[in-house]
Protein backbone atom coordinates (compact mmCIF):
# COMPACT_ATOMS: atom_id res chain seq x y z
CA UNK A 1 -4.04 -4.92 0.64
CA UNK A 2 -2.81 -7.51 -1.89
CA UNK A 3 -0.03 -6.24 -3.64
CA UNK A 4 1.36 -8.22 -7.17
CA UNK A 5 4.26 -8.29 -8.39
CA UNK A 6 3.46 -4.92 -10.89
CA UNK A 7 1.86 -3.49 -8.22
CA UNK A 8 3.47 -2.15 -5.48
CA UNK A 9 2.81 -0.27 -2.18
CA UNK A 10 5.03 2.96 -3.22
CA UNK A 11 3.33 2.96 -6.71
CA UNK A 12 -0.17 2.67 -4.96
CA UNK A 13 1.23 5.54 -3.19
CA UNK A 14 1.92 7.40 -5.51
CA UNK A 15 -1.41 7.29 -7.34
CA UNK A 16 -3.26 7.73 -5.11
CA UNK A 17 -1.14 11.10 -4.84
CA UNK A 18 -1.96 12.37 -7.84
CA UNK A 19 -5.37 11.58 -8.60
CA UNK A 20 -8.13 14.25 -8.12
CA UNK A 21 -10.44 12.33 -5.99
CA UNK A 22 -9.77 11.07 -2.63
CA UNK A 23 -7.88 7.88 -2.30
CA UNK A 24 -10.03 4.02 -2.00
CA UNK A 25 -10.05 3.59 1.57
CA UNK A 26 -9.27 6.10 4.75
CA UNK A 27 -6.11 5.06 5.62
CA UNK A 28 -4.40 5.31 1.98
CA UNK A 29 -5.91 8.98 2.14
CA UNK A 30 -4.01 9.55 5.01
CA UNK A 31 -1.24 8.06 3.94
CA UNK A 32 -1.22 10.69 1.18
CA UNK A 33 -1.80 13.53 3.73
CA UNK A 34 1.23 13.01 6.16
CA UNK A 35 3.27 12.40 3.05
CA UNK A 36 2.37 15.37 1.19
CA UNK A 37 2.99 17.49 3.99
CA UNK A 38 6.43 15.85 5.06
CA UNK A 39 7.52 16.65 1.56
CA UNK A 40 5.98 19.93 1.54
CA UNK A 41 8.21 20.40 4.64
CA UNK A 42 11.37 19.47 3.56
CA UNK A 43 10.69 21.31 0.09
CA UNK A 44 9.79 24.23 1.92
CA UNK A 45 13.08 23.95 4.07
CA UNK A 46 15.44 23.59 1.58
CA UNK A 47 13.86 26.56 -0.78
CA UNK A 48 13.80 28.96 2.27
CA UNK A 49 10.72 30.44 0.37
CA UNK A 50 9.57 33.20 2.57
CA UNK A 51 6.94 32.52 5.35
CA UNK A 52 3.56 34.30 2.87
CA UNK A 53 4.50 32.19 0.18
CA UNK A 54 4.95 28.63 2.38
CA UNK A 55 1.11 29.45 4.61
CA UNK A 56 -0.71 30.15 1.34
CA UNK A 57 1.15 27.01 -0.01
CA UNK A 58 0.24 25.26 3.13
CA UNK A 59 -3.37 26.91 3.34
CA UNK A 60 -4.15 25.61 -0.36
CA UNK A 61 -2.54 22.10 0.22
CA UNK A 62 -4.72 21.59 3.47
CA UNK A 63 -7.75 23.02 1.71
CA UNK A 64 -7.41 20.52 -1.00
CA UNK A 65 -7.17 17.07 1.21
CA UNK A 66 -10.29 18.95 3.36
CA UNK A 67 -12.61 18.35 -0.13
CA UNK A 68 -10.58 15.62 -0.91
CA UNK A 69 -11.50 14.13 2.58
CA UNK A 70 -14.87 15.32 2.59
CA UNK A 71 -15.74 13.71 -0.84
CA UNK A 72 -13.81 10.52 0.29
CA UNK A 73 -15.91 10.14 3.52
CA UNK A 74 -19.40 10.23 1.64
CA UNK A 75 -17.64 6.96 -0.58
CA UNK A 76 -15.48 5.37 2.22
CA UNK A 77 -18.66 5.35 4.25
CA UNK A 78 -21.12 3.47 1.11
CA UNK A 79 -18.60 0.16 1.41
């Protein structure tokens, strides 16, 4: 990955975060999925949300990168 000086890593990151498809290449996407879920963890410890509310959070997080993942792999795989 060549990175300029506007662009960098954490701001690739972070796109790649909030976009609605799945990220350019495999390992950015999975870059996005352990650090989604290591914020979701320390979110999720610090609120002491009850356990319903943290699965269905979790459940509806891991069902999003699962089409995210799944539309990524028919693109990833085209290249």
């Amino acid at each position: 990955m060549t990175t300029t000086q506007n662009d960098s890593p954490l701001g690739n990151l972070l796109s790649d975060s909030m976009r609605f498809g799945p990220a350019p290449t495999r390992p950015r996407e999975v870059a996005v999925i352990i650090s989604t879920f290591v914020l979701f963890g320390i979110i999720a410890a610090v609120a002491a949300a009850p356990i319903v509310f943290v699965a269905i959070a979790a459940a509806a997080i891991a069902t999003n990168f699962a089409i995210r993942w799944a539309v990524g792999s028919r693109k990833w795989g085209s290249r």
